[in-house]
Protein backbone atom coordinates (compact mmCIF):
# COMPACT_ATOMS: atom_id res chain seq x y z
CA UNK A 1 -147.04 -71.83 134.20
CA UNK A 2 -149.23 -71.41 131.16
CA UNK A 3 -151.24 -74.47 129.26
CA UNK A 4 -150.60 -75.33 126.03
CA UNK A 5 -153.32 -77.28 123.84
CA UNK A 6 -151.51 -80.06 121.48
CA UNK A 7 -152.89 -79.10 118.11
CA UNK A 8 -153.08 -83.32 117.70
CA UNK A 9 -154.33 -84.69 120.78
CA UNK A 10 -156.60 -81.04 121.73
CA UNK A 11 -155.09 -82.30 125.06
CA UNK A 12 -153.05 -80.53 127.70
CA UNK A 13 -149.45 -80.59 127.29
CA UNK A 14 -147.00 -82.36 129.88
CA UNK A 15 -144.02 -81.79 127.36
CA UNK A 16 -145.02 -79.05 124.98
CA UNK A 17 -143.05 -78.34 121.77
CA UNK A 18 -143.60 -76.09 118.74
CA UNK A 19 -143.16 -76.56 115.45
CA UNK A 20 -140.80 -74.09 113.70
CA UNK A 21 -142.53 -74.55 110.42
CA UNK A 22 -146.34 -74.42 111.26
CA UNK A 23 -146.00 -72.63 114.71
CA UNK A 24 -148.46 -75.33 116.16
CA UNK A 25 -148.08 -76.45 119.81
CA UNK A 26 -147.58 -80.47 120.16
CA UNK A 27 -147.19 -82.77 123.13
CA UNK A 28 -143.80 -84.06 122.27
CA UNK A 29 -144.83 -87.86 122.76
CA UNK A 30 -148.27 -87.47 120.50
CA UNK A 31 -146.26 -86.16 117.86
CA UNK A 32 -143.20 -88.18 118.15
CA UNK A 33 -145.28 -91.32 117.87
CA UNK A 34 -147.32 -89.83 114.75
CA UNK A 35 -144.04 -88.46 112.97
CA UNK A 36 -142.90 -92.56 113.26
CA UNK A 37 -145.80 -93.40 110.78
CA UNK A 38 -146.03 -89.98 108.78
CA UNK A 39 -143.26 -87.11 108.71
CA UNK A 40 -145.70 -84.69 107.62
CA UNK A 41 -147.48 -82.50 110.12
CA UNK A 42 -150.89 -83.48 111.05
CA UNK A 43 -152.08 -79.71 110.54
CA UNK A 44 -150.69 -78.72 107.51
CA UNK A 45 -150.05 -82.52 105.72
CA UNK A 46 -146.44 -80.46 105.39
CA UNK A 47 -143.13 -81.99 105.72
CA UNK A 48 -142.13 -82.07 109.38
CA UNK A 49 -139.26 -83.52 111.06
CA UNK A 50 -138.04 -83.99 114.99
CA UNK A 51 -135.33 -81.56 114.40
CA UNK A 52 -138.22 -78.97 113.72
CA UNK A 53 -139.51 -79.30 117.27
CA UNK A 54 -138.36 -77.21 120.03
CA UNK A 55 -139.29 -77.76 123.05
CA UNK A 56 -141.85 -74.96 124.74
CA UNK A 57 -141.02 -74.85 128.56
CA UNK A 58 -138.54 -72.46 129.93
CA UNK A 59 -138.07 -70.61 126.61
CA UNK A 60 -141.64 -68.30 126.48
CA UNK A 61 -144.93 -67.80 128.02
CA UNK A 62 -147.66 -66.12 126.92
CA UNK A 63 -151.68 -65.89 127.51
CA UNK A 64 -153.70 -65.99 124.68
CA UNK A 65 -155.13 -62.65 125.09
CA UNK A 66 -152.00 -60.82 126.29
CA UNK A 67 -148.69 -59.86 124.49
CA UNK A 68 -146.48 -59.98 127.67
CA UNK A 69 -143.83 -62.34 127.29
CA UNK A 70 -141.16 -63.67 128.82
CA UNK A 71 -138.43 -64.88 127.18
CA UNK A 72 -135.21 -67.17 128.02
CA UNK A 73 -132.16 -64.55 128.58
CA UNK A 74 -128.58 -66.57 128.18
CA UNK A 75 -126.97 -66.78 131.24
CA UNK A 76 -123.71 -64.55 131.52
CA UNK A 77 -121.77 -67.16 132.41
CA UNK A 78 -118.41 -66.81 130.34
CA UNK A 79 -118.47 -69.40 127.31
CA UNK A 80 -115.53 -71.16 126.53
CA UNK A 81 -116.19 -73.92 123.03
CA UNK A 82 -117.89 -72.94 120.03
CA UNK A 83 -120.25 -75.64 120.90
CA UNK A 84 -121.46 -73.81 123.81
CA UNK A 85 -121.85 -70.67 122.09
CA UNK A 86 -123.91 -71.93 118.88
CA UNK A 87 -125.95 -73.58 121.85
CA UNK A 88 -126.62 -69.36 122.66
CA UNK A 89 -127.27 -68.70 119.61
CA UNK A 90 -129.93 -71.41 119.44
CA UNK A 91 -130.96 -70.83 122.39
CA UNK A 92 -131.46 -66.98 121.60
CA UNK A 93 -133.23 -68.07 117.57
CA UNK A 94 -135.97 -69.95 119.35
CA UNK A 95 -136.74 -67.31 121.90
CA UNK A 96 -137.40 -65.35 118.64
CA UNK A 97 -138.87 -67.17 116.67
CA UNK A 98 -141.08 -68.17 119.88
CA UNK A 99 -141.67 -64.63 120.38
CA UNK A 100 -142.63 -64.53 116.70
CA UNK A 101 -145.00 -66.94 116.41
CA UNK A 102 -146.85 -65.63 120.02
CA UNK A 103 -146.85 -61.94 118.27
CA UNK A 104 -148.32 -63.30 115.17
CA UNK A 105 -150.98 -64.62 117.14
CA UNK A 106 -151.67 -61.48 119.14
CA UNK A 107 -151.93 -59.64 116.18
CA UNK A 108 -154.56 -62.37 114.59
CA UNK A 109 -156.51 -61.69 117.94
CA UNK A 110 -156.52 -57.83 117.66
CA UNK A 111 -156.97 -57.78 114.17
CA UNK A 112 -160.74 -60.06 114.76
CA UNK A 113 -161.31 -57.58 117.47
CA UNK A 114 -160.97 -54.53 115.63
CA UNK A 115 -162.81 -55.72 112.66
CA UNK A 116 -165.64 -56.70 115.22
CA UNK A 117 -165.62 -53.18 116.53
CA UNK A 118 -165.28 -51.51 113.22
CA UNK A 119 -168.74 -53.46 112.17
CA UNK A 120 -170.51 -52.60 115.36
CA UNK A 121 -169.47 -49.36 114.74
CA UNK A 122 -171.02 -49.21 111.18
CA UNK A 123 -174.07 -50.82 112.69
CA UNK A 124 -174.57 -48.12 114.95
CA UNK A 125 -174.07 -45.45 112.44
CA UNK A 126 -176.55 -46.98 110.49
CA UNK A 127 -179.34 -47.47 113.39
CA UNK A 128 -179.04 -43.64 113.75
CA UNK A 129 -179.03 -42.51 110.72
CA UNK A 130 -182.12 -44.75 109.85
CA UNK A 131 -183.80 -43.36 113.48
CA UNK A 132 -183.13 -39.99 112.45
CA UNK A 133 -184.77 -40.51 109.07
CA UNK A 134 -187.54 -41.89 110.44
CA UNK A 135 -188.19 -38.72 113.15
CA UNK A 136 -187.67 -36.48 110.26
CA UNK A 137 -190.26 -38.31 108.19
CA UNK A 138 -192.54 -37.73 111.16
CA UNK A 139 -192.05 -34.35 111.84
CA UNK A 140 -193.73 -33.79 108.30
């Protein structure tokens, strides 16, 4: 089972949820009790309500360096009240928008490393174009 970090407490989750408006991982009692004094998210200072909290366990998992997921599948199990089905269809929009949010973030990662490896690179090229300069210079 992967940790989550609540983005108010910077304290393991027991009962991780995620907002759909910020993305941010909360544990759902720290931000139940600070959305009873403020509805704004402690983040962002944006609006945020408890029907923009979904909870995090059994819907995706993901390591922060990784972009394997795993993501709730609907059971096949024949549906019979239009109740049950917009529950699917829930169901299904937070595993994407889970799925989402834990791309976004893998692409924020990758995006730092690259950049870190593009200036490196540039480094590098510099340091031997500079060392080649120099042997020339001695040569003469």
């Amino acid at each position: 089972m992967t940790e989550y970090i609540c983005a108010l407490t910077n304290q393991p989750t027991t009962d991780p949820v995620v907002s759909t408006r910020s993305g941010h991982i909360f544990d759902k009692s720290a931000i139940e009790k600070h959305l009873e004094s403020e509805s704004i998210c402690p983040v962002t200072n944006k609006p945020l309500t408890q029907a923009d909290l979904v909870p995090l366990t059994g819907i995706i998992s993901h390591s922060k360096f990784s972009a394997n997921l795993v993501v709730k599948v609907p059971s096949k199990e024949k549906q019979s009240g239009v109740s049950e089905v917009i529950s699917v269809f829930q169901d299904e929009w937070d595993s994407a928008m889970l799925e989402s949010f834990a791309l976004k973030q893998n692409l924020d990662i990758v995006r730092k490393e690259l950049s870190h490896a593009l200036y490196q690179y540039d480094a590098a090229c510099r340091t031997i174009a500079r060392l080649v300069k120099e042997k020339d210079e001695a040569k003469l």
